[in-house]
Protein backbone atom coordinates (compact mmCIF):
# COMPACT_ATOMS: atom_id res chain seq x y z
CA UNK A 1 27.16 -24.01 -6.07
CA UNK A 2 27.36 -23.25 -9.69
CA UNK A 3 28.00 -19.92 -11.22
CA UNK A 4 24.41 -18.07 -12.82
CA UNK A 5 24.46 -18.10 -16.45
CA UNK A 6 22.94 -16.40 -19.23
CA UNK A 7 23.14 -17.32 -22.76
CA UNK A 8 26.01 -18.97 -21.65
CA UNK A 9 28.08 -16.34 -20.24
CA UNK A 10 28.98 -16.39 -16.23
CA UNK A 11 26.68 -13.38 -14.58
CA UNK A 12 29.28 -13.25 -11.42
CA UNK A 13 32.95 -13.46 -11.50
CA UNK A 14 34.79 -16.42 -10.97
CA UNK A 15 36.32 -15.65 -7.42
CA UNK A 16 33.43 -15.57 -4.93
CA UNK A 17 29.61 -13.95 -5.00
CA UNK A 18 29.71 -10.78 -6.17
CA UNK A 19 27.44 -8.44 -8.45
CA UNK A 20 26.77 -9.31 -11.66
CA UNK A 21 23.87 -7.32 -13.89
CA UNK A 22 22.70 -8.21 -17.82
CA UNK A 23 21.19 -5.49 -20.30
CA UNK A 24 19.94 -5.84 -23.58
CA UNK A 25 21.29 -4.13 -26.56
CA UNK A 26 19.77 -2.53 -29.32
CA UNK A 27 21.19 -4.89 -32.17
CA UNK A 28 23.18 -7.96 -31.82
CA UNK A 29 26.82 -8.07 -31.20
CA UNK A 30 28.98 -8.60 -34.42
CA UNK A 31 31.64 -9.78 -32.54
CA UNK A 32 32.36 -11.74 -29.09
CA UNK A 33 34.49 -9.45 -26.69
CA UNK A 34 35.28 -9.03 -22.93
CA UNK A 35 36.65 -5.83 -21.43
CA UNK A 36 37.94 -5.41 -18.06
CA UNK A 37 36.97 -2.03 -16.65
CA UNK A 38 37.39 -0.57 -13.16
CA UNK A 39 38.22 -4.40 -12.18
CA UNK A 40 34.50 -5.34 -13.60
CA UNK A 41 34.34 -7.75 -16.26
CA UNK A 42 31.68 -7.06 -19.40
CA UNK A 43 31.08 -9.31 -22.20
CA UNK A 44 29.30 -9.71 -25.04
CA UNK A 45 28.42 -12.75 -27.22
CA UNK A 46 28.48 -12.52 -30.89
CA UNK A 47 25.09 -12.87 -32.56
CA UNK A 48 23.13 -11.87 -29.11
CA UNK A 49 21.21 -8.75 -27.82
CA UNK A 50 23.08 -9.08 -24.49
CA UNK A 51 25.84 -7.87 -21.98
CA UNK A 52 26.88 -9.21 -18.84
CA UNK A 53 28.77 -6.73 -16.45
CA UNK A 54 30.52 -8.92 -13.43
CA UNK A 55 32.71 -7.51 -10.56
CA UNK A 56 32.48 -5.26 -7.51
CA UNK A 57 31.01 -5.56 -4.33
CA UNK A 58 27.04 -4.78 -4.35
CA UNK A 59 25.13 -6.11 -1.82
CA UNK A 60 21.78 -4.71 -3.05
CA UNK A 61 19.92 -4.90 -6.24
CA UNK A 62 19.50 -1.53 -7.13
CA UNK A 63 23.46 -1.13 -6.04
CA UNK A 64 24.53 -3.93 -8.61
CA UNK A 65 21.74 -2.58 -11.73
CA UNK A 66 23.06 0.77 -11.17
CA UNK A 67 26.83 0.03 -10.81
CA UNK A 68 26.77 -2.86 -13.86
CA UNK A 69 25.19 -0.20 -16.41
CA UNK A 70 27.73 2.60 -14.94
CA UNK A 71 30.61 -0.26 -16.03
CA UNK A 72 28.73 -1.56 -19.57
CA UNK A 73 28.36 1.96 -20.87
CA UNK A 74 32.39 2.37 -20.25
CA UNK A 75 32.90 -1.07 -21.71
CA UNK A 76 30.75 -0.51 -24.92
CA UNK A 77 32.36 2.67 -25.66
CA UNK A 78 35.77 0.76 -25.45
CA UNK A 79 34.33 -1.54 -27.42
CA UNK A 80 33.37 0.89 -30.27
CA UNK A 81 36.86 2.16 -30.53
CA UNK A 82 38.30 0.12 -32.65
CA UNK A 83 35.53 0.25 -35.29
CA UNK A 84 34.41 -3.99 -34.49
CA UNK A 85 31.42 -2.76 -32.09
CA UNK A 86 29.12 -0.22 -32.61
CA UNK A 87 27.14 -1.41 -30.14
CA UNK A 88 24.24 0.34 -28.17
């Protein structure tokens, strides 16, 4: 079975079904980037409105929304550090 995508960027990780959850920023990312955080994997793709947050174990929807956002929020402010995000 193939991995989901969207806009070209996997929505579960690479080892096995897991959870995977996509948001929509407020502006589009400057920048392509993937952070690791809590062993979940968020990315975003330059010139896009979106994030992908992949890892953990939900087995619910609500579980995988709720624990995706939890790890993009991290992510993005990681992201900001450095001064090449900004993103929200």
């Amino acid at each position: 079975m193939e991995t989901p995508t969207l806009a070209s960027m996997r929505l579960l990780p690479s080892e096995g079904c897991q959870a995977g959850a996509a948001f929509e920023l407020q502006d589009q990312a400057r920048e392509s980037e993937v952070v690791t955080v809590d062993g979940w994997e968020v990315e975003v793709l330059r010139d896009t409105r979106l994030v992908v947050a992949r890892g953990g174990a939900a087995v619910e929807y609500n579980t995988a929304v709720r624990e995706g956002l939890r790890h993009v929020q991290m992510a993005l402010d990681l992201m900001s550090i450095p001064g090449s995000g900004g993103y929200a």
